[in-house]
Protein backbone atom coordinates (compact mmCIF):
# COMPACT_ATOMS: atom_id res chain seq x y z
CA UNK A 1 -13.02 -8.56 7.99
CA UNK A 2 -14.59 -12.00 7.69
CA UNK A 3 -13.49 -14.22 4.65
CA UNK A 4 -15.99 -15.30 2.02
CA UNK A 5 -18.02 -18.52 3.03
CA UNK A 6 -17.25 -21.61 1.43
CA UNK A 7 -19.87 -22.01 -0.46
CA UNK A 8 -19.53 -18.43 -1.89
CA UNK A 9 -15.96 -19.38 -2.88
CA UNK A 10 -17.05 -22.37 -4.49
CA UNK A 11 -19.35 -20.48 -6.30
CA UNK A 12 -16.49 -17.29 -7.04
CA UNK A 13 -15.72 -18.87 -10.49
CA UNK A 14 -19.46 -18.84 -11.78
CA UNK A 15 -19.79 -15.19 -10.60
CA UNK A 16 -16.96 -13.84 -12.44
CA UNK A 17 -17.88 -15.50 -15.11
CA UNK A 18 -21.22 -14.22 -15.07
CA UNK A 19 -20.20 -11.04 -14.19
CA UNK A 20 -17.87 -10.61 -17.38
CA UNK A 21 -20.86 -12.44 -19.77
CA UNK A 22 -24.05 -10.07 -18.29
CA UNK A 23 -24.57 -9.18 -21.41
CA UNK A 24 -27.98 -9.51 -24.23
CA UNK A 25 -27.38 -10.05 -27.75
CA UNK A 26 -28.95 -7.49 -30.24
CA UNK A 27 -32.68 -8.02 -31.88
CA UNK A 28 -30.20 -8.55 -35.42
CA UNK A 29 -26.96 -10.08 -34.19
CA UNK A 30 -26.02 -10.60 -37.75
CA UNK A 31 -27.03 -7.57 -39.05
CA UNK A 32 -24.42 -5.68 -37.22
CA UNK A 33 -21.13 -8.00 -35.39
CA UNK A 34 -19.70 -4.71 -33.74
CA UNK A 35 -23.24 -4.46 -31.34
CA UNK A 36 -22.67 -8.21 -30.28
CA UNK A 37 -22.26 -7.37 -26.74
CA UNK A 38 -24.38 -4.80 -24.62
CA UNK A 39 -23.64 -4.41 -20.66
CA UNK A 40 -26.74 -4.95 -18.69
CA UNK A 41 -26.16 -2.21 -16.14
CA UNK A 42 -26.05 0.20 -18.70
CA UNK A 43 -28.67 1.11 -20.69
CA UNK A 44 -26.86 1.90 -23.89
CA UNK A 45 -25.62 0.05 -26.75
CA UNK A 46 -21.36 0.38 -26.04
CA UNK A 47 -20.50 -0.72 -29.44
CA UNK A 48 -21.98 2.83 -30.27
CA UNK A 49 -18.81 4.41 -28.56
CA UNK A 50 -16.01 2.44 -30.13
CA UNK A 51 -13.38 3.89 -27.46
CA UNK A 52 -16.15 2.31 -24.80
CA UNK A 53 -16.18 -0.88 -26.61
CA UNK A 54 -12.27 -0.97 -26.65
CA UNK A 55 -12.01 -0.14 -23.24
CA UNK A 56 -14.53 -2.69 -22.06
CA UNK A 57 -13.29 -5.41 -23.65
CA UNK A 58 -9.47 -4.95 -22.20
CA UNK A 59 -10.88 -4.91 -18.63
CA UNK A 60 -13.00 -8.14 -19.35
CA UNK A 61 -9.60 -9.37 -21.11
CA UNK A 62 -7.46 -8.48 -17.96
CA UNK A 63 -10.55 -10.03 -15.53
CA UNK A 64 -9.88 -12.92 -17.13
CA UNK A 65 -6.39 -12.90 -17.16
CA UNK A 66 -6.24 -13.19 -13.73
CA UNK A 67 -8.84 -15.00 -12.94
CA UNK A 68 -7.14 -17.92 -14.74
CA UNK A 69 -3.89 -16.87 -13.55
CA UNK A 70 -5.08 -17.27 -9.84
CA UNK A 71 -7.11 -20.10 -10.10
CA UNK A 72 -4.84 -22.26 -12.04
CA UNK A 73 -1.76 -20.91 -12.77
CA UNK A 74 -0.51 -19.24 -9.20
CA UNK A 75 -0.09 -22.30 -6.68
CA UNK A 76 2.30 -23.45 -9.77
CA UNK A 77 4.15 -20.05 -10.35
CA UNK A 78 3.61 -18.53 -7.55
CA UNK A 79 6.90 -18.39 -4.43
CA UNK A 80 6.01 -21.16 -2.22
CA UNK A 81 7.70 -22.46 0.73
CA UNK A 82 6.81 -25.51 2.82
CA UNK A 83 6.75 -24.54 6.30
CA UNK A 84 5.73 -27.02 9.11
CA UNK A 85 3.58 -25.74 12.62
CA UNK A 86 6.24 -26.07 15.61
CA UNK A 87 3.59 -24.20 18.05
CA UNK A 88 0.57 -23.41 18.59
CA UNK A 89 -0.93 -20.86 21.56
CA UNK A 90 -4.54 -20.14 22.29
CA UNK A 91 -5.25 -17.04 24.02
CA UNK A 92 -9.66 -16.73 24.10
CA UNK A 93 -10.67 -16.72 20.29
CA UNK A 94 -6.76 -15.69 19.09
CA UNK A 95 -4.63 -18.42 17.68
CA UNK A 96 -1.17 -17.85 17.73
CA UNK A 97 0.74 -20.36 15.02
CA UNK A 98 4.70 -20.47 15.10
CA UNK A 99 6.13 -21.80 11.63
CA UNK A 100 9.45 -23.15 11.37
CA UNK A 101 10.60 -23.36 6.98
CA UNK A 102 11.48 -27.33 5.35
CA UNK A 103 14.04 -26.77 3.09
CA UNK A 104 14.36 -23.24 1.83
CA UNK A 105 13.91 -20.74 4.03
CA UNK A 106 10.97 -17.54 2.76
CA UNK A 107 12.96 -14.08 3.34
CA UNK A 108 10.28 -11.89 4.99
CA UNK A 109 10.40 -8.10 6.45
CA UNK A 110 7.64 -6.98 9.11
CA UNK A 111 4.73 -5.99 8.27
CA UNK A 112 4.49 -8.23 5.28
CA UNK A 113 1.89 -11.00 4.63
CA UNK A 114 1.17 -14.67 3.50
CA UNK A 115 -1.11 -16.67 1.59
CA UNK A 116 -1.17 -19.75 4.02
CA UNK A 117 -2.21 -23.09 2.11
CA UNK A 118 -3.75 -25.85 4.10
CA UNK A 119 -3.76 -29.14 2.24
CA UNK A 120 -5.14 -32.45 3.41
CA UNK A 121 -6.39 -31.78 6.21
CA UNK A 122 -9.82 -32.81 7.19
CA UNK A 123 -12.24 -29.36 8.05
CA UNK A 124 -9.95 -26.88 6.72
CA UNK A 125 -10.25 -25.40 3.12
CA UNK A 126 -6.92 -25.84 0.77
CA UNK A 127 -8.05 -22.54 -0.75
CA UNK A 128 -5.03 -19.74 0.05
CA UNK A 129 -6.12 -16.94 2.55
CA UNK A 130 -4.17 -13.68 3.26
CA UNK A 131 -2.21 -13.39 7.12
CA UNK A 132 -0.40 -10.67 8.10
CA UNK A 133 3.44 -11.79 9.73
CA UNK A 134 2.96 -11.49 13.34
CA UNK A 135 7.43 -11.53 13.95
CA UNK A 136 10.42 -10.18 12.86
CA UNK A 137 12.68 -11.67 10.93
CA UNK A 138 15.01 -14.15 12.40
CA UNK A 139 18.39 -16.32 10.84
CA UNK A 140 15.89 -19.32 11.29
CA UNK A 141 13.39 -17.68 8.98
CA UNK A 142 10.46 -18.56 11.58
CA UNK A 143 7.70 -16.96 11.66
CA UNK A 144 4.25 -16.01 13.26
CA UNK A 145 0.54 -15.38 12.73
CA UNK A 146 -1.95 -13.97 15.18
CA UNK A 147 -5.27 -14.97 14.20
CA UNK A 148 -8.85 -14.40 15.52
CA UNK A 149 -12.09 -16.78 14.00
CA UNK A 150 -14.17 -14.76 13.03
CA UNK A 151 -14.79 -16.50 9.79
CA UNK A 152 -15.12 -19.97 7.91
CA UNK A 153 -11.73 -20.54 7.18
CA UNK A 154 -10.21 -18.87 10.57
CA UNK A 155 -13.05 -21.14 12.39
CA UNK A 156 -11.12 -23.81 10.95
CA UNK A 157 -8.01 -23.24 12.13
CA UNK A 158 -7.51 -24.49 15.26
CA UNK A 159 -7.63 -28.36 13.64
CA UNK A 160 -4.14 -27.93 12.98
CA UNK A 161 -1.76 -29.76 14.65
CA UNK A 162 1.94 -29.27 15.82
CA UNK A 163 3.79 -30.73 13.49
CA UNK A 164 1.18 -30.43 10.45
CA UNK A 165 2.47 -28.72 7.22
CA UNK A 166 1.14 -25.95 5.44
CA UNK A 167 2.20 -23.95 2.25
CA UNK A 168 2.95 -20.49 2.38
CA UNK A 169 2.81 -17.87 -0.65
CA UNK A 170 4.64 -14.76 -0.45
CA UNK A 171 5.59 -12.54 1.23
CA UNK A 172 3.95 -9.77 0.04
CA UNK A 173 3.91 -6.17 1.02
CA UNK A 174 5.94 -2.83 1.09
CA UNK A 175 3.96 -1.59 4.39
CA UNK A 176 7.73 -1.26 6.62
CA UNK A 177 9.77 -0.15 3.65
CA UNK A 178 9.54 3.86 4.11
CA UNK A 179 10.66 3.16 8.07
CA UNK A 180 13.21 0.39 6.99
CA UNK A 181 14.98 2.69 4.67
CA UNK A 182 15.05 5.61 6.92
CA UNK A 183 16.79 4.09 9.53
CA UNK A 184 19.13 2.80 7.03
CA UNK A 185 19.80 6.15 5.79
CA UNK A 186 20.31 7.82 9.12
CA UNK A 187 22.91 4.78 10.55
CA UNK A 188 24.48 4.82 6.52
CA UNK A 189 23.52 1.22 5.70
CA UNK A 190 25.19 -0.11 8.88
CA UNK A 191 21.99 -1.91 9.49
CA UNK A 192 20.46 -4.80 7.76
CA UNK A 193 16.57 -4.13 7.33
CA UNK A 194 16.05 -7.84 8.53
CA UNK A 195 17.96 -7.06 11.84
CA UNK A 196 15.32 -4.60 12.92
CA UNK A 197 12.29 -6.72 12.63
CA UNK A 198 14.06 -9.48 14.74
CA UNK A 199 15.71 -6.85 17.23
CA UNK A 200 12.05 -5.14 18.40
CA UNK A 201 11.19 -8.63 19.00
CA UNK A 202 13.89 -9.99 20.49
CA UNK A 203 12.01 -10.02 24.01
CA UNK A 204 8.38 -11.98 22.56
CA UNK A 205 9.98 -15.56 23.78
């Protein structure tokens, strides 16, 4: 699914703003406080239904919440690693990025996924974009993406560099964890979950 454009994402915090403020004051603000908001798509006055008006206002409180909480608070409290690009294949339109950790090493599972953070460097947004893992895990902590461009930011891509950094968010994801722990169960924890990813691809080299 293509990413936002740019210029939609540089635009993201007036629409959510705008989308929790669509709202018309009443013909006699003062005359009644509790009617001070009214929701454009609905043509009804909310603070008539006080359970409504409660209701409304906790999921514009919770919008915001993390709306501030990703846009300024995340890249500070968020788990970041600093990985660095050690390879980078081109098959037609797929990239295929091999990231090797600086300093501590991200403890992944398959089938999770990144944020991937590209900073200073010229053509590529520093916004963070969702990747799925593309390897198992390995004691090296290495890992891959497969990506196709097919949008702005995955157009991009290919302007990195071997030996470019990047910061990665995450991981994220509890996709493998039914599988994981059934094979666990049926060899009675003999088997470390991390094992498995890096044994089924054991061959990719």
């Amino acid at each position: 699914m293509p990413m936002p454009s740019e210029k939609t994402r540089l635009f993201m915090p007036i629409f959510v703003t705008a989308g929790m403020t669509l709202v018309r004051p009443p013909i006699h603000p003062l005359a009644n406080p509790g009617k001070l908001f009214f929701v454009f798509v609905v043509d009804a006055d909310v603070a008539e239904y006080p359970l409504l008006t409660v209701w409304l206002y906790l999921l514009l409180g919770c919008a915001l919440a993390c709306f501030i909480h990703i846009r300024f608070l995340y890249r500070f409290l968020g788990p970041r690693f600093e990985y660095v690009v050690s390879r980078i294949e081109k098959h037609a339109d797929i990239l295929k990025f091999t990231f090797s950790p600086q300093g501590e090493k991200m403890d992944f599972k398959p089938s999770q996924f990144v944020y991937l953070v590209v900073e200073k460097k010229e053509g590529i947004s520093p916004d963070p974009h969702p990747y799925s893992i593309a390897s198992g895990y390995n004691l090296e902590a290495g890992f891959k993406l497969g990506i196709k461009q097919t949008g702005d930011h995955t157009a991009t891509l290919d302007r990195l560099k071997k030996g470019d950094t990047v910061t990665v968010y995450g991981p994220y994801g509890r996709f493998s964890e039914p599988f994981l722990e059934a094979i666990l169960s049926r060899f009675d924890g003999l088997v470390n979950p991390h094992d498995l990813g890096a044994f089924t691809l054991k061959n990719e080299k």
